[in-house]
N, C-alpha and C. Protein backbone atom coordinates (compact mmCIF):
# COMPACT_ATOMS: atom_id res chain seq x y z
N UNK A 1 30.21 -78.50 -30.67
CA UNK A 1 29.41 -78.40 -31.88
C UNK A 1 28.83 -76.99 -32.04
N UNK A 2 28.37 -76.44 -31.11
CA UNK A 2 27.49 -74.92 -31.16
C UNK A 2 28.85 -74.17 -31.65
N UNK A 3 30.14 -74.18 -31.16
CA UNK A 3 31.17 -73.17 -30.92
C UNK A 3 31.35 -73.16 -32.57
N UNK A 4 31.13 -74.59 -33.20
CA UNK A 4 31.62 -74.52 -34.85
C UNK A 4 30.73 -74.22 -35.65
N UNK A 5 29.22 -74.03 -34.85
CA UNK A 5 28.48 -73.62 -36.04
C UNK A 5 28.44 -72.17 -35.99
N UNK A 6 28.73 -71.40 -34.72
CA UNK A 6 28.54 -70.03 -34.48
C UNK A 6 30.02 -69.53 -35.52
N UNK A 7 30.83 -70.38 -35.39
CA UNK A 7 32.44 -69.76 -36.39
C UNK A 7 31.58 -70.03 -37.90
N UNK A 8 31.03 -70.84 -37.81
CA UNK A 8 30.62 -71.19 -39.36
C UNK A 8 29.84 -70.34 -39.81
N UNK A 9 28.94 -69.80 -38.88
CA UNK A 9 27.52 -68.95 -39.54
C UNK A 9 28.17 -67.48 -39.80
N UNK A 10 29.43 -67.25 -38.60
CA UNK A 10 30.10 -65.81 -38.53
C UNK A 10 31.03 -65.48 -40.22
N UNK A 11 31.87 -67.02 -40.54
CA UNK A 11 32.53 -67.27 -41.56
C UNK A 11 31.63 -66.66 -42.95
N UNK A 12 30.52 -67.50 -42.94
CA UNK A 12 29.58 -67.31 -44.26
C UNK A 12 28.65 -65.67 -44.09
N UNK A 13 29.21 -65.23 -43.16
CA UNK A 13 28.22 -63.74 -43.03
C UNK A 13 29.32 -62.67 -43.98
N UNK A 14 30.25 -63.36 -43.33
CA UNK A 14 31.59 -62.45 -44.04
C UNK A 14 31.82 -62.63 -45.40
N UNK A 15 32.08 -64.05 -45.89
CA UNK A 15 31.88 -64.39 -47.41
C UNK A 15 30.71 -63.51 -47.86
N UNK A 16 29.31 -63.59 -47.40
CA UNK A 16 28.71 -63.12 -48.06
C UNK A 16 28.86 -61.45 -48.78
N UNK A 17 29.35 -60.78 -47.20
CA UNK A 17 29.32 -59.47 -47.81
C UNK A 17 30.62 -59.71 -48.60
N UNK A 18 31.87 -60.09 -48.47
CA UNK A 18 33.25 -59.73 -49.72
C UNK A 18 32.09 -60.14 -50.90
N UNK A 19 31.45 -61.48 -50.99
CA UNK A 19 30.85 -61.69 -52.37
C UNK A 19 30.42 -60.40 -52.96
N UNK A 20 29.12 -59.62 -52.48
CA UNK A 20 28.27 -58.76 -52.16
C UNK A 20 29.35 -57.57 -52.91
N UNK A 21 30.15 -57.15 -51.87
CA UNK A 21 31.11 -55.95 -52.33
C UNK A 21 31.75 -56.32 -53.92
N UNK A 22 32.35 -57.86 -54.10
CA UNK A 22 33.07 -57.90 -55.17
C UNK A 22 32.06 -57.74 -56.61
N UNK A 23 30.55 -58.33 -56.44
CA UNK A 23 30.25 -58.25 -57.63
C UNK A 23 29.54 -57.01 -58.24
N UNK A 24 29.75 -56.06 -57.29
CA UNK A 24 28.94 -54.72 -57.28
C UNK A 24 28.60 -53.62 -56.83
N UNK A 25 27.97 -54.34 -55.11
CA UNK A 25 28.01 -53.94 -54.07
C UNK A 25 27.07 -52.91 -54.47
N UNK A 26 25.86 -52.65 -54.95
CA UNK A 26 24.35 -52.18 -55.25
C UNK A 26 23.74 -52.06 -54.56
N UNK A 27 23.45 -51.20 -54.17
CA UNK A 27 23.00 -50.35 -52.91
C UNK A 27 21.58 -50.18 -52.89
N UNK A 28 21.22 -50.68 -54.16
CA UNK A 28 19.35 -50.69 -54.71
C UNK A 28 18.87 -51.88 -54.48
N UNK A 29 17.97 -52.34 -55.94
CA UNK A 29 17.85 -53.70 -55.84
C UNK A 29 18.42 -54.68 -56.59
N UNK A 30 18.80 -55.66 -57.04
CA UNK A 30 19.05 -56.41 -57.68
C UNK A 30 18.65 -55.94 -59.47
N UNK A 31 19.88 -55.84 -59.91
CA UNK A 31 19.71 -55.74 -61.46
C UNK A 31 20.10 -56.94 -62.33
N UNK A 32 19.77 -57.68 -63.37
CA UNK A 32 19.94 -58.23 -64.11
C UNK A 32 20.96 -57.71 -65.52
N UNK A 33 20.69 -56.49 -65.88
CA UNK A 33 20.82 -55.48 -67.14
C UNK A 33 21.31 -53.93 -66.46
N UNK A 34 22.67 -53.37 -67.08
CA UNK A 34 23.20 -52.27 -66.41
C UNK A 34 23.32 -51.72 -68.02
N UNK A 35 22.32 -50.74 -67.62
CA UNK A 35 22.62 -49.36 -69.00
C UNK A 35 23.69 -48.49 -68.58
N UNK A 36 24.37 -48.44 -69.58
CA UNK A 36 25.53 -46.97 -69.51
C UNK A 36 25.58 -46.41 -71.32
N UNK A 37 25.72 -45.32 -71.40
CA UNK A 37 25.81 -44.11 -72.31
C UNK A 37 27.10 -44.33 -73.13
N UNK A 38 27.15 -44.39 -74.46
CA UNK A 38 28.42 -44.63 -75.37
C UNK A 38 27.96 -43.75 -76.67
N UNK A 39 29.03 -42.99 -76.92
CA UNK A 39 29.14 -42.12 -77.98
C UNK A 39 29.22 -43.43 -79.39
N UNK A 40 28.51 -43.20 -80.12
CA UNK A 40 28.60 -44.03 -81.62
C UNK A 40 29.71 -43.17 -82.64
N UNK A 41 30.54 -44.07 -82.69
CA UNK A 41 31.71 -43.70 -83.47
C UNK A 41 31.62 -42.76 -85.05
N UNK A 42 30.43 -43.10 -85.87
CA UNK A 42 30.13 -42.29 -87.26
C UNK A 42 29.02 -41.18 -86.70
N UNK A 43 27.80 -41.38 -85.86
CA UNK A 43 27.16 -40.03 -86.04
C UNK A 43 27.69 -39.03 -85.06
N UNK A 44 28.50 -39.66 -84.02
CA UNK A 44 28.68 -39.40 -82.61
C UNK A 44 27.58 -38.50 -81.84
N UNK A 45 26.76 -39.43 -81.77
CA UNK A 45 25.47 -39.17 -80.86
C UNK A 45 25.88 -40.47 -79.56
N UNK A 46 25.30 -39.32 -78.68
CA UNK A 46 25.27 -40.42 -77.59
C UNK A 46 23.95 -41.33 -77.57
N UNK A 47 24.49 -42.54 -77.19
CA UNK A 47 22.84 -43.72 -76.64
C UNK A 47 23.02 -44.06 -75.66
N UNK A 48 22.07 -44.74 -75.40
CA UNK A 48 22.23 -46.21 -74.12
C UNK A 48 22.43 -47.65 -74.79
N UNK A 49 23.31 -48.16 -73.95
CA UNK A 49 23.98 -49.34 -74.16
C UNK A 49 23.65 -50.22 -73.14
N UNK A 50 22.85 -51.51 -73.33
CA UNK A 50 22.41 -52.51 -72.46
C UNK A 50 23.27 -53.93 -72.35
N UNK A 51 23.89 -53.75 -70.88
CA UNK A 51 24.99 -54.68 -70.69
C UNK A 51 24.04 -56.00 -69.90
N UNK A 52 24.18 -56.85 -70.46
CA UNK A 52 23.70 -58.40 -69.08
C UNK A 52 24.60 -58.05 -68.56
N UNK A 53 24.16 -57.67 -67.09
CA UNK A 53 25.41 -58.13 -66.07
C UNK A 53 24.51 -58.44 -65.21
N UNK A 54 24.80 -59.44 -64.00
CA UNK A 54 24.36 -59.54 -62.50
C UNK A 54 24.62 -58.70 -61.75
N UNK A 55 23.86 -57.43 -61.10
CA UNK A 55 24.78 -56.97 -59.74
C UNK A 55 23.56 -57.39 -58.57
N UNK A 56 24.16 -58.24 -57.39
CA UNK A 56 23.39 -58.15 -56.37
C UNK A 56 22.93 -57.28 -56.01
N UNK A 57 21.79 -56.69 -55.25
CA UNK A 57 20.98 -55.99 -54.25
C UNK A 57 21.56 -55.90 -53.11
N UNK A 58 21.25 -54.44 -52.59
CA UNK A 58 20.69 -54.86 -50.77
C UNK A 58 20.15 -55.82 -50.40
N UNK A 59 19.14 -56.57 -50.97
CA UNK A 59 18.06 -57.40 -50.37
C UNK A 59 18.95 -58.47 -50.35
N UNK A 60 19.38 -58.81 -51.49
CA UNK A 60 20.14 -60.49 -51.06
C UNK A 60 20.71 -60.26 -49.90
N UNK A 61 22.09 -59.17 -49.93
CA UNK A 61 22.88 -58.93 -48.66
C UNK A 61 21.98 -59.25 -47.61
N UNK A 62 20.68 -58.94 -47.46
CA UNK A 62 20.02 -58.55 -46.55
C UNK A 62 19.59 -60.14 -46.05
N UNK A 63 19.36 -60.61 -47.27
CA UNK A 63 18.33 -61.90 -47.08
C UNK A 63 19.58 -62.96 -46.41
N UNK A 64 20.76 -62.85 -46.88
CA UNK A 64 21.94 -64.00 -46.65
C UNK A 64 21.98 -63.53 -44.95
N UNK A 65 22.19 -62.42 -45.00
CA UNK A 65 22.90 -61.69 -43.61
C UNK A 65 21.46 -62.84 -42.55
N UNK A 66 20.44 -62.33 -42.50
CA UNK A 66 19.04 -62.94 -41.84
C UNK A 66 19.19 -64.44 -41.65
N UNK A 67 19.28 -64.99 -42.86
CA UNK A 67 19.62 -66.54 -42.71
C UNK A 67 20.72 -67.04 -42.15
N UNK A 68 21.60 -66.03 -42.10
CA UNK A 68 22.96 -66.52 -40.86
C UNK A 68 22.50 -65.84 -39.95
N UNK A 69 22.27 -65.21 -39.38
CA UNK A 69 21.67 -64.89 -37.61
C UNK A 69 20.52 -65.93 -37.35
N UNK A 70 19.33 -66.26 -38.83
CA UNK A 70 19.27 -67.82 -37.40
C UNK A 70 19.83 -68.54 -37.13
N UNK A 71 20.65 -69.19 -38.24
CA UNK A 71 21.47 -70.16 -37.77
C UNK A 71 22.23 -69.99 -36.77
N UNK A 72 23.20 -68.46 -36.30
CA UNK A 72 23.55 -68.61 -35.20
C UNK A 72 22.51 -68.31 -33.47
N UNK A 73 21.27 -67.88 -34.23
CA UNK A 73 20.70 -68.19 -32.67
C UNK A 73 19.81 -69.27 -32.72
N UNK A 74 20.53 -70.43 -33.78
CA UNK A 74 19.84 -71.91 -33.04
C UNK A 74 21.03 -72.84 -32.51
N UNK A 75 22.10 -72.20 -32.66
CA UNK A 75 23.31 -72.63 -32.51
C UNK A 75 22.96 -72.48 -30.71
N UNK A 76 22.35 -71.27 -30.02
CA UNK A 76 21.89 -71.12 -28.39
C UNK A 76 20.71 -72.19 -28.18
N UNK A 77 20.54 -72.69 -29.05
CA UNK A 77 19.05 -73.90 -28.19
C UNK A 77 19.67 -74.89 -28.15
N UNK A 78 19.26 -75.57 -27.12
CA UNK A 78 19.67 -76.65 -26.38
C UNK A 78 20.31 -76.65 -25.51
N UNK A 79 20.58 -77.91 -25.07
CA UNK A 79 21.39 -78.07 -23.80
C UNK A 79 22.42 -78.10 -23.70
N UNK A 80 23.39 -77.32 -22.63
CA UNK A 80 25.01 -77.49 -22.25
C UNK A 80 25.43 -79.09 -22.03
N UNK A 81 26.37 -79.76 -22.74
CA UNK A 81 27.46 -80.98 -21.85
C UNK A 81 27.70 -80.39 -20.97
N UNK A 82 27.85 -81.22 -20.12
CA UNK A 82 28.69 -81.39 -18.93
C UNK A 82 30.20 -81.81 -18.97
């Protein structure tokens, strides 16, 4: 049982970061809203343009990564079978 939760907690550390990398991989904090700069086609002045997007944080990475290292050091308490 310990041997499958330590593969399990190792499994979901890894998901987490591909997740992490695929939706962004944001090196700050967590954004909701990503501004980027677009030329307007009739005055051609540049603006800012406000996209909804999700990009995760460091911190989640951070927070997921934490919650799988306890799980694998409770996976060490208790007692050996014989």
């Amino acid at each position: 049982m310990k041997l499958w939760l330590r593969i399990l907690c190792l499994d979901l550390a890894a998901m987490g970061i591909v997740l992490w990398l695929v939706l962004g991989a944001n090196r700050g904090w967590t954004k909701t809203s990503v501004t980027h700069w677009q030329r307007d086609p009739v005055t051609e002045i540049d603006g800012p343009v406000i996209e909804k997007r999700f990009v995760p944080g460091i911190e989640l990475l951070a927070a997921w990564l934490a919650a799988n290292a306890v799980l694998f050091g409770v996976s060490f308490l208790g007692r050996n079978k014989p």
